[in-house]
Structure formats: structure tokens, C-alpha cells
C-alpha atoms as a PDB file:
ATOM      1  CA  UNK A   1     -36.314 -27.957 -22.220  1.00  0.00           C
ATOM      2  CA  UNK A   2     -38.177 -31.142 -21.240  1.00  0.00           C
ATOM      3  CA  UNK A   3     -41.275 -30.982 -18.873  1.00  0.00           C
ATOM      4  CA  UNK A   4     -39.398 -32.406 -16.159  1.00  0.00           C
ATOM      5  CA  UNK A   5     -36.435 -30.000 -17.067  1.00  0.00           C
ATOM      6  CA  UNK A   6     -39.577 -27.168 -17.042  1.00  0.00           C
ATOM      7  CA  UNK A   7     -41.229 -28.342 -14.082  1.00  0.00           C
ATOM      8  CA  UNK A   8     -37.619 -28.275 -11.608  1.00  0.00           C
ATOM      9  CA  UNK A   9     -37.222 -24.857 -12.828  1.00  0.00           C
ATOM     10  CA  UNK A  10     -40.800 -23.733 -12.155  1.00  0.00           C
ATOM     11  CA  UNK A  11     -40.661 -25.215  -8.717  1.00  0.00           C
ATOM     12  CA  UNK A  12     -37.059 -23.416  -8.076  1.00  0.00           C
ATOM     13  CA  UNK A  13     -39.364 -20.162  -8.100  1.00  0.00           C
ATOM     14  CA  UNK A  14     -42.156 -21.202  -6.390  1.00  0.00           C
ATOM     15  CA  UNK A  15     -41.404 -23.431  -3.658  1.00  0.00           C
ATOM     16  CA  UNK A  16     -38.746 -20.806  -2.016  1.00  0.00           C
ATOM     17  CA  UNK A  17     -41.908 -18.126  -1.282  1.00  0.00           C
ATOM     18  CA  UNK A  18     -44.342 -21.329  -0.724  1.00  0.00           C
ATOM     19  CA  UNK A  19     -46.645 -20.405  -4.186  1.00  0.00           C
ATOM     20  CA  UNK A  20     -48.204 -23.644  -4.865  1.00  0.00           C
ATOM     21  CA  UNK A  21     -47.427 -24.397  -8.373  1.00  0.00           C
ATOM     22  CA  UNK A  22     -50.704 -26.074 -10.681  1.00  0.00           C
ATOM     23  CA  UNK A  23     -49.450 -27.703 -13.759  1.00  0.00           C
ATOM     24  CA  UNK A  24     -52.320 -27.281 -16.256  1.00  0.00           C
ATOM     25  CA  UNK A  25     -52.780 -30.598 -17.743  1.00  0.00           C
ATOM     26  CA  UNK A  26     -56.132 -30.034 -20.465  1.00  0.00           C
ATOM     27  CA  UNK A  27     -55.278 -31.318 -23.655  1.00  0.00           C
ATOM     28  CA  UNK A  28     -52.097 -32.724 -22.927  1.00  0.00           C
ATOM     29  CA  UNK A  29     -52.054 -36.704 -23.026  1.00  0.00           C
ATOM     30  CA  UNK A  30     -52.087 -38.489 -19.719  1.00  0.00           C
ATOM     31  CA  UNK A  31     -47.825 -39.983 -20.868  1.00  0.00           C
ATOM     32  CA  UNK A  32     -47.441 -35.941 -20.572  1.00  0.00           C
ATOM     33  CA  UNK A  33     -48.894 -35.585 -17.057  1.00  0.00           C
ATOM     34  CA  UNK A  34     -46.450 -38.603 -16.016  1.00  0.00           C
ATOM     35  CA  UNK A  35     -43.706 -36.997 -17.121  1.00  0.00           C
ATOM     36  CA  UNK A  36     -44.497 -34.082 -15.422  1.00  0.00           C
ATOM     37  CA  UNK A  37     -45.441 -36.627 -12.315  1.00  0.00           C
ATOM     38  CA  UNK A  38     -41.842 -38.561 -12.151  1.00  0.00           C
ATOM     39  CA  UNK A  39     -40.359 -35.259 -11.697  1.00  0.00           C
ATOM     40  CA  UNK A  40     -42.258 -34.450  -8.539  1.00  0.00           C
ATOM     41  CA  UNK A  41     -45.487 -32.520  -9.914  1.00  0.00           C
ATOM     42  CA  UNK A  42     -48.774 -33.426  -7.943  1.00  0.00           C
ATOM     43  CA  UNK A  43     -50.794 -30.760  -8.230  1.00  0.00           C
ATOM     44  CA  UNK A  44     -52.583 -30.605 -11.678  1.00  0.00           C
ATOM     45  CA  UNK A  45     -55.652 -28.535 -12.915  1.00  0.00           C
ATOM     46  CA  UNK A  46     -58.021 -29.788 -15.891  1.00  0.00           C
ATOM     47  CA  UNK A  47     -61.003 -28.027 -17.317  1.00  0.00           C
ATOM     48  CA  UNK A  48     -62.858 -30.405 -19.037  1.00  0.00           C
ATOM     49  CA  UNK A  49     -64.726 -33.353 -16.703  1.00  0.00           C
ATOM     50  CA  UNK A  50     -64.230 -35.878 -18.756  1.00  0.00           C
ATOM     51  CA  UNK A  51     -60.678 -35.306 -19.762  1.00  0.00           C
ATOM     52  CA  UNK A  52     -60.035 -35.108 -16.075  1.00  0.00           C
ATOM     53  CA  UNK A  53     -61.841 -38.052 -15.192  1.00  0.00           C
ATOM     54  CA  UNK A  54     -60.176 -40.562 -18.254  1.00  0.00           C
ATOM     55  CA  UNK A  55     -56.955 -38.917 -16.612  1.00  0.00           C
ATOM     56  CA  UNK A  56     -57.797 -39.680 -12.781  1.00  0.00           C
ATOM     57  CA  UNK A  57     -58.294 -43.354 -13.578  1.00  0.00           C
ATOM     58  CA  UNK A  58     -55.116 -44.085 -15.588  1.00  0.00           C
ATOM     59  CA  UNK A  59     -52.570 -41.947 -13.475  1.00  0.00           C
ATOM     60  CA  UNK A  60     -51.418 -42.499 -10.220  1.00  0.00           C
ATOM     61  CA  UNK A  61     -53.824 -41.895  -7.150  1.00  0.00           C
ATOM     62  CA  UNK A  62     -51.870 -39.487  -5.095  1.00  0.00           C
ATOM     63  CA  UNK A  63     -52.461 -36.760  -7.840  1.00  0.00           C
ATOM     64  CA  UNK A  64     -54.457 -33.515  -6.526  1.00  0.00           C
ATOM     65  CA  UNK A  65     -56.367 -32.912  -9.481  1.00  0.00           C
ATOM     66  CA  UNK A  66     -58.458 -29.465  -9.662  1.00  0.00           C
ATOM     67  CA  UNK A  67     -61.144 -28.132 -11.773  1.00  0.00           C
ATOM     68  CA  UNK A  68     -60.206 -24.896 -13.164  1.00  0.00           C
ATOM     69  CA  UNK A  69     -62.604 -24.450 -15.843  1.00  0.00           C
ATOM     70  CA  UNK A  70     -66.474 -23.800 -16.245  1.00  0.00           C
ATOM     71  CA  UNK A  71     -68.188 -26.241 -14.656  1.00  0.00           C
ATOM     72  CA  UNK A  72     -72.072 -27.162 -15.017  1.00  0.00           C
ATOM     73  CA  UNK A  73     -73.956 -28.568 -12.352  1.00  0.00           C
ATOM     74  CA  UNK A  74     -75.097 -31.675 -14.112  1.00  0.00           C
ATOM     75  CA  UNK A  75     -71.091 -32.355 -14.211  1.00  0.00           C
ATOM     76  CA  UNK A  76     -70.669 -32.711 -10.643  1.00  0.00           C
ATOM     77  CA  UNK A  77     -71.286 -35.866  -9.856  1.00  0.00           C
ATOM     78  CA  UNK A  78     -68.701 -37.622 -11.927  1.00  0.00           C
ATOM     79  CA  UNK A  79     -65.795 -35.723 -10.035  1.00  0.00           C
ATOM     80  CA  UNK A  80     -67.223 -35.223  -6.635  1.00  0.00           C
ATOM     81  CA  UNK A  81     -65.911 -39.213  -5.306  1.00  0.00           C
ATOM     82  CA  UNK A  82     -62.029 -37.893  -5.957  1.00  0.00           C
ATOM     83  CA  UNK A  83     -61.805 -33.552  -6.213  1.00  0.00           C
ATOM     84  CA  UNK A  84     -58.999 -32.220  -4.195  1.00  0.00           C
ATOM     85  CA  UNK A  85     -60.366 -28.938  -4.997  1.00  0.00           C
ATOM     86  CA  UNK A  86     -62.848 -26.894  -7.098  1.00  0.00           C
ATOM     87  CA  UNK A  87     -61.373 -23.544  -8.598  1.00  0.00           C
ATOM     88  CA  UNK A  88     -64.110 -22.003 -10.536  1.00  0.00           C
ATOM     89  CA  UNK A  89     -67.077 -21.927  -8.619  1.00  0.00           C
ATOM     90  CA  UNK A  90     -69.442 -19.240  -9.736  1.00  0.00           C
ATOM     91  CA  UNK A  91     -72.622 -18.977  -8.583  1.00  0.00           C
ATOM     92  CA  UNK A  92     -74.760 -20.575  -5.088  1.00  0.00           C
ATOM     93  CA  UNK A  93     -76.278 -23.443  -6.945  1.00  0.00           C
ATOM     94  CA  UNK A  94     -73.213 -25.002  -8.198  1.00  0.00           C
ATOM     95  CA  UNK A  95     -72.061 -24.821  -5.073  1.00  0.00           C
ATOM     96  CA  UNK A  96     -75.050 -26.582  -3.501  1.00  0.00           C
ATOM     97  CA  UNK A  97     -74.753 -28.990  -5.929  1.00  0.00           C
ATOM     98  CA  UNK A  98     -70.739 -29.723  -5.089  1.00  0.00           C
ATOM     99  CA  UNK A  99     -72.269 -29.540  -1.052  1.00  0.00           C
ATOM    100  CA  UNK A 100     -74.938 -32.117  -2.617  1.00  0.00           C
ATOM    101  CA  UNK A 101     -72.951 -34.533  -3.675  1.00  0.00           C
ATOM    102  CA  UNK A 102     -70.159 -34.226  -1.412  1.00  0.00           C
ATOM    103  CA  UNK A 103     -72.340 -35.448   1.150  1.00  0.00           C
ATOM    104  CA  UNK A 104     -73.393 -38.453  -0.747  1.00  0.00           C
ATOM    105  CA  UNK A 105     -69.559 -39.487  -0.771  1.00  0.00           C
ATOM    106  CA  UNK A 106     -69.321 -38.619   3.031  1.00  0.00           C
ATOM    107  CA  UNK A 107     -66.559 -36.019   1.856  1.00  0.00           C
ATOM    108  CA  UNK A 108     -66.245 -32.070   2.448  1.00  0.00           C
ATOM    109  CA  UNK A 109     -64.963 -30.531  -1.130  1.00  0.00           C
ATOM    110  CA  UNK A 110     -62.699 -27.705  -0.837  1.00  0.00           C
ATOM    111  CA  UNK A 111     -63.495 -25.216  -3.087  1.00  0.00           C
ATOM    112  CA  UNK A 112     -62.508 -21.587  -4.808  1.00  0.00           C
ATOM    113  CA  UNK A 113     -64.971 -18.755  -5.478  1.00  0.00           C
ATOM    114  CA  UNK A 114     -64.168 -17.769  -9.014  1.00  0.00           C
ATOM    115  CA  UNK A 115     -64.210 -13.673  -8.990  1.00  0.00           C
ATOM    116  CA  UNK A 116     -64.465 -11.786 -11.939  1.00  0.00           C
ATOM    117  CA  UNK A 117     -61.758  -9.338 -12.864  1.00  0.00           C
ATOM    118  CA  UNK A 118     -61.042  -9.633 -16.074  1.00  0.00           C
ATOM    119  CA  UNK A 119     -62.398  -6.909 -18.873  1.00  0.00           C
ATOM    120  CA  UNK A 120     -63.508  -9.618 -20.605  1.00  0.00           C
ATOM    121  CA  UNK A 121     -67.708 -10.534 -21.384  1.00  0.00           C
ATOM    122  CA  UNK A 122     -66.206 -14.164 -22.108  1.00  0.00           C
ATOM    123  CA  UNK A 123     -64.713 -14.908 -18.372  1.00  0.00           C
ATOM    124  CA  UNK A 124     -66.494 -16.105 -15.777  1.00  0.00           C
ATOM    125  CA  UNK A 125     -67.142 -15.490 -12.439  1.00  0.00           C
ATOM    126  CA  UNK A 126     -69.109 -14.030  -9.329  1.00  0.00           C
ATOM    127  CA  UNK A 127     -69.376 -10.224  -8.745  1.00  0.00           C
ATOM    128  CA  UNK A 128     -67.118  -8.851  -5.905  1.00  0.00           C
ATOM    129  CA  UNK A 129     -70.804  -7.604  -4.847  1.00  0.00           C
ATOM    130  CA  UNK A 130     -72.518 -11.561  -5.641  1.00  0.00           C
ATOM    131  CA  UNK A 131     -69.681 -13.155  -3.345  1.00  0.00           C
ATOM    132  CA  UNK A 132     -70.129 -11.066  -0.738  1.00  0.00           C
ATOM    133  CA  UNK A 133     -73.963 -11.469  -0.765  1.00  0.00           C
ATOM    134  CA  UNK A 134     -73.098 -15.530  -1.351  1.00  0.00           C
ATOM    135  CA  UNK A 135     -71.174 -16.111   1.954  1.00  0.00           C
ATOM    136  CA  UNK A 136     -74.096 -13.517   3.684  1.00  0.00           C
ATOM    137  CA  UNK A 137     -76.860 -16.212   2.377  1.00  0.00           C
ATOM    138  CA  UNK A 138     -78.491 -18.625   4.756  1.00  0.00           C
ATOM    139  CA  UNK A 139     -78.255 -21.282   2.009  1.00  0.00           C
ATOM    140  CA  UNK A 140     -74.584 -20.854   2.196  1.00  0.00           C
ATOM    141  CA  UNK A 141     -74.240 -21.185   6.067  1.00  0.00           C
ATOM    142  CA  UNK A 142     -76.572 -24.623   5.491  1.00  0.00           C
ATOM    143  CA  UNK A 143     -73.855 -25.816   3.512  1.00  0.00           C
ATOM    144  CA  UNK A 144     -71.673 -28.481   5.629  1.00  0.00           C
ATOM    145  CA  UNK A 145     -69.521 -30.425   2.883  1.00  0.00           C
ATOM    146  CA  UNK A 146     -67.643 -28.074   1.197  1.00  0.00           C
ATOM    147  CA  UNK A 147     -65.130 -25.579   2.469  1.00  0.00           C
ATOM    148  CA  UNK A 148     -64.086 -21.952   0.722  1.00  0.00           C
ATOM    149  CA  UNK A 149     -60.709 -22.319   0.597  1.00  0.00           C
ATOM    150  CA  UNK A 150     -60.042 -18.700  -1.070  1.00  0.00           C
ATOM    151  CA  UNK A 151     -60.517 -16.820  -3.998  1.00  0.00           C
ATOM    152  CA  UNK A 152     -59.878 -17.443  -7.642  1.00  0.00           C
ATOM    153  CA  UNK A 153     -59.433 -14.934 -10.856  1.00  0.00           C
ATOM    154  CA  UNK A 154     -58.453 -14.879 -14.262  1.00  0.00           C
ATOM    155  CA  UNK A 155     -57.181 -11.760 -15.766  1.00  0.00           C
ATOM    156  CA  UNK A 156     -57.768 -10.081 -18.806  1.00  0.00           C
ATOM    157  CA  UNK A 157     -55.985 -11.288 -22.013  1.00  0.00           C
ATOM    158  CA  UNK A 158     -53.704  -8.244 -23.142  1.00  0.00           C
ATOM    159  CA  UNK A 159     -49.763  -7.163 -22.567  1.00  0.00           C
ATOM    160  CA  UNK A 160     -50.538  -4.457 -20.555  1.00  0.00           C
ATOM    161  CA  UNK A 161     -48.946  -5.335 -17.296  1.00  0.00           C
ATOM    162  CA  UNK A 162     -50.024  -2.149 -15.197  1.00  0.00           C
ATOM    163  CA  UNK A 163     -54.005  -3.263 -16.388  1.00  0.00           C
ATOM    164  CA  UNK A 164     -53.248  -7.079 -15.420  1.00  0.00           C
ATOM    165  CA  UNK A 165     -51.697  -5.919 -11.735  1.00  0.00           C
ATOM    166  CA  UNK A 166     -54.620  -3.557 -11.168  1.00  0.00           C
ATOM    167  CA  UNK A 167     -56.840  -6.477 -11.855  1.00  0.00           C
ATOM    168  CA  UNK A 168     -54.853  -8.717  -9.331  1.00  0.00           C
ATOM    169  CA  UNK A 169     -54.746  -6.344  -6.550  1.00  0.00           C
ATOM    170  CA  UNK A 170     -58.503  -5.556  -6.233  1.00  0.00           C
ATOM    171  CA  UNK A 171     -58.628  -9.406  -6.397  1.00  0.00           C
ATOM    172  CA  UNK A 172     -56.146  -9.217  -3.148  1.00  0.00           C
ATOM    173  CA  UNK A 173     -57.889  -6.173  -1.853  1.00  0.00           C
ATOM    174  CA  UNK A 174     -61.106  -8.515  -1.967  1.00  0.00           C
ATOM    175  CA  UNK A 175     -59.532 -11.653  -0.619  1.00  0.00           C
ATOM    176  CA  UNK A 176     -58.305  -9.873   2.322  1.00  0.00           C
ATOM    177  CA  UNK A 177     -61.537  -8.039   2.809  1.00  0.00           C
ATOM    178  CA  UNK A 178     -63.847 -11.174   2.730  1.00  0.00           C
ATOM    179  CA  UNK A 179     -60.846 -13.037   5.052  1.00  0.00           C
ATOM    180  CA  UNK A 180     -61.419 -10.363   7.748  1.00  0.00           C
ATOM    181  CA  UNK A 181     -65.504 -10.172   7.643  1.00  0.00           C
ATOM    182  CA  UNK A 182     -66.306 -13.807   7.163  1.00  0.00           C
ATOM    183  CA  UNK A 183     -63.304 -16.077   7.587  1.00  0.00           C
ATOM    184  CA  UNK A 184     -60.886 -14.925  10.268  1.00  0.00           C
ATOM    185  CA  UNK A 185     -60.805 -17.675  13.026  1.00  0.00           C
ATOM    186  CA  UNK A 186     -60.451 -19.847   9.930  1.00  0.00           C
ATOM    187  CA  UNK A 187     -57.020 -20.519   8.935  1.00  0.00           C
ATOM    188  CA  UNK A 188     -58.198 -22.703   5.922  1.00  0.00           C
ATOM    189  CA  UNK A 189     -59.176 -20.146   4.012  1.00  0.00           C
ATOM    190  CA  UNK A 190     -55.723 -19.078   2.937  1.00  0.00           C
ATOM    191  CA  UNK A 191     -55.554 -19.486  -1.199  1.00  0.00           C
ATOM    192  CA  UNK A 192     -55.550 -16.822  -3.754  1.00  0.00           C
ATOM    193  CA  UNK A 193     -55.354 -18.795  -6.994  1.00  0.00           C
ATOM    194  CA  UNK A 194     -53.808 -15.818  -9.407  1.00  0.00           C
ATOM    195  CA  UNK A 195     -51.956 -16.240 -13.002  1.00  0.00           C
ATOM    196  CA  UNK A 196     -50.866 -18.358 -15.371  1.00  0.00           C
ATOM    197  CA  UNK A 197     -48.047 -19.111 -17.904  1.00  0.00           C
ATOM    198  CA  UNK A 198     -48.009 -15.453 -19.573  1.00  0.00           C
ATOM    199  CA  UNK A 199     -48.687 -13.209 -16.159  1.00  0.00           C
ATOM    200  CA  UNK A 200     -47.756 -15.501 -13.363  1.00  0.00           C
ATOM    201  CA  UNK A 201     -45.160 -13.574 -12.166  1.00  0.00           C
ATOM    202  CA  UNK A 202     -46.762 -10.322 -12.023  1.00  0.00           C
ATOM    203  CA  UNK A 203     -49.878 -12.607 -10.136  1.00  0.00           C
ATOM    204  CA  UNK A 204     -46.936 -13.738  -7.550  1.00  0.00           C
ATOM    205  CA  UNK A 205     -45.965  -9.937  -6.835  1.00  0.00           C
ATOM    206  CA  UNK A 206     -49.567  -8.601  -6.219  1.00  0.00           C
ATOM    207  CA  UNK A 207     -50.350 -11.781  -3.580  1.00  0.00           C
ATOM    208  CA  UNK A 208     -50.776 -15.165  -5.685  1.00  0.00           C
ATOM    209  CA  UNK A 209     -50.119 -17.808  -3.459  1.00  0.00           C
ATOM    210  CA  UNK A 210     -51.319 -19.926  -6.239  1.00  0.00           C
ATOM    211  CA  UNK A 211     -50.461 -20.479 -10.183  1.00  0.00           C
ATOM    212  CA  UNK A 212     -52.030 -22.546 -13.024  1.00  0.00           C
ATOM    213  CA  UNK A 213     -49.434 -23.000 -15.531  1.00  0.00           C
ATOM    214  CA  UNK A 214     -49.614 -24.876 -18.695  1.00  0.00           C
ATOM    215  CA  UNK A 215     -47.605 -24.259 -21.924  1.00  0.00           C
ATOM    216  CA  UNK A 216     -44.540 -22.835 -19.693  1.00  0.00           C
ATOM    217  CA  UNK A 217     -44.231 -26.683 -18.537  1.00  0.00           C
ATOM    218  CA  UNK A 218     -45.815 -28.692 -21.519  1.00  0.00           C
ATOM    219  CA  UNK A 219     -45.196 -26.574 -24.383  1.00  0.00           C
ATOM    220  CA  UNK A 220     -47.666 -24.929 -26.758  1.00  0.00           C
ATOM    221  CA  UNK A 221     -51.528 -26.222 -26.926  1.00  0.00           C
ATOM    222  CA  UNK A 222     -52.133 -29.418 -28.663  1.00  0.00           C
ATOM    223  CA  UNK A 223     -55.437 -29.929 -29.234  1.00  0.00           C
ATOM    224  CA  UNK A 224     -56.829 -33.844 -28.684  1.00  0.00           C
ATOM    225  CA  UNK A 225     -60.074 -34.831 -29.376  1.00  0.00           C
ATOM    226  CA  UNK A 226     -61.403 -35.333 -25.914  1.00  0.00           C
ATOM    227  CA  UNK A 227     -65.173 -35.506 -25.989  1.00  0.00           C
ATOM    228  CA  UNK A 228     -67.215 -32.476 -24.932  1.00  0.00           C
ATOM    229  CA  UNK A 229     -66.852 -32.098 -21.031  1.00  0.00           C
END
């Protein structure tokens, strides 16, 4: 099937039970993320800055691009002017740094807090414990350009389904937790950003209102030589 053939089927799924579909655009070439584009795909997540930057000036402007991978402070700057959202926020200082230079583009940055679920040393990702204590912090309540949209989590890389779910529910279990104690006269914070090409599905049952997918729509990983991000 072709990505456009890919993406109509995806969004046959997704748009029904309003899941916001992400297509995950790293290492694919910017004629891909057209494609994908001219069949009615906006939403598109990159992980490295640069990539995503190249890709933000030759594509068209209405594109929602989102940061999904690791990203270091010293990297913020070059994305802050154009973000639609930040998905893998880990830690207080990156997130004064996003606040930081939100501000000096007179623009609030919606962002995800990045949980970690997965049983997995390599994954990122803040505590349930270190988000908690996060939105508790007076340096977070300072904080006046950015806005937590919701929660984000990766789970771990194996075929068992019934560890993958467990790992998606706390995640839900958290999400509704920290909705109730610190967000809930806010009806922004509403995303749960949960699964990608191989689990999304089991993500969507367990409360993903949210998917990153990339070789379901653009095939298998092509690697480009993109600088370092």
C-alpha cells in the first residue's frame, strides 16, 4: 500500500473514537512527509531537531510538528519559534528552558510529561513519583509559557501483550490521578500520548487518545544521513 493508501486506512480507525493519529516522520525524506500531507496528514512527530527543523522550512506551514524524542536543553531554542507541541519532556529544567524561550517568542508551548514505564534502562522519562513532585514545585507554578497538555509513555520493546497493557494502564491510572489532583478545572489537559506502529492498538484499548506511528504508514526505517540532532 502507498502512504496515502496507509494513512486513509489509519485514519478510518482513529478518527471514528477521536485518537489523534501522529505520523512519525524521522528519517523519512521531507517528498515522504508530502505524500503523507496531500492525503490529509497534519500531525507529524520528529525526534531529531535538526531533521525537524530542515523539514519545517521546506514543507507546508500548517503542519503540527512534535518532538517525540530526547531532547537537550541547548536544543530548544531552534524549535521553540514554531512547536505545536513537546512530547518528551523529562525533567524541570528542560521544561524551564521550553518556558524560557517560549517567552522570548511571546508564545505558550504545549507540552507532554514523558513518564517512564517501560522495563527498559535505555527509555526515558520522569518517575510517576518525580512528576508528581514536578507539578508540586514552586518553579513549576512560576512557569507561565508552557502548558501540560497530558502525559506521554513508551512501552517496553517485547511481544508480550499482557506486559505492554499493564504498562499502559498504570500510565492511565497515573494520568487520571494527576488530572484529578492538579488539573481538573483544566480541560486542556486531556492527552495521553500511548503506542506506536507495533502496540498501538493495545495503547488505544487501555486509554490512548494519542498514537505515534511510523513504519505502519511509511514503511520500514530508512536511515538518511541527517546530522546529529
Amino acid at each position: 500500500m502507498s502512504i496515502a493508501d496507509n494513512i486513509k486506512s489509519l485514519k478510518k480507525e482513529t478518527t471514528p473514537i477521536k485518537v489523534t493519529l501522529v505520523a512519525v516522520s524521522k528519517t523519512k525524506t521531507a517528498a515522504d512527509v508530502q505524500q503523507a500531507y496531500d492525503a490529509g496528514q497534519r500531525v507529524f512527530g520528529e525526534n531529531m531537531v535538526q531533521e525537524l527543523v530542515e523539514k519545517h522550512e521546506q514543507l507546508p506551514v500548517d503542519i503540527q510538528w512534535h518532538l517525540i524524542g530526547h531532547l537537550q536543553s541547548n536544543k530548544v531554542k531552534y524549535i521553540a519559534p514554531f512547536i505545536s507541541m513537546i512530547q518528551s519532556v523529562d525533567s524541570l529544567k528542560l521544561l524551564q528552558e521550553i518556558n524560557k524561550h517560549a517567552e522570548k517568542n511571546n508564545r505558550v508551548i504545549d507540552c507532554l510529561l514523558q513518564i517512564y514505564i517501560a522495563d527498559e534502562e535505555t527509555k526515558f522519562g520522569l518517575g510517576f513519583d518525580e512528576a508528581i513532585e514536578l507539578l508540586r514545585s514552586e518553579e513549576y507554578a512560576g512557569l507561565k509559557n508552557i502548558r501540560i497538555r497530558g502525559l506521554m509513555g513508551i512501552a517496553t520493546h517485547t511481544e508480550n501483550e499482557k506486559q505492554i497493557k499493564e504498562e499502559y494502564r498504570e500510565l492511565k491510572t497515573l494520568f487520571n490521578g494527576i488530572k484529578l489532583s492538579f488539573f481538573r478545572k483544566e480541560q486542556t489537559f486531556d492527552v495521553l500520548s500511548m503506542g506506536m506502529s507495533a502496540d498501538y492498538k493495545l495503547a488505544i484499548e487501555e486509554g490512548s487518545n494519542m498514537i505515534r506511528v511510523g513504519s505502519t504508514i511509511f514503511g520500514g526505517r530508512i536511515i538518511k544521513h541527517w546530522k546529529n540532532n
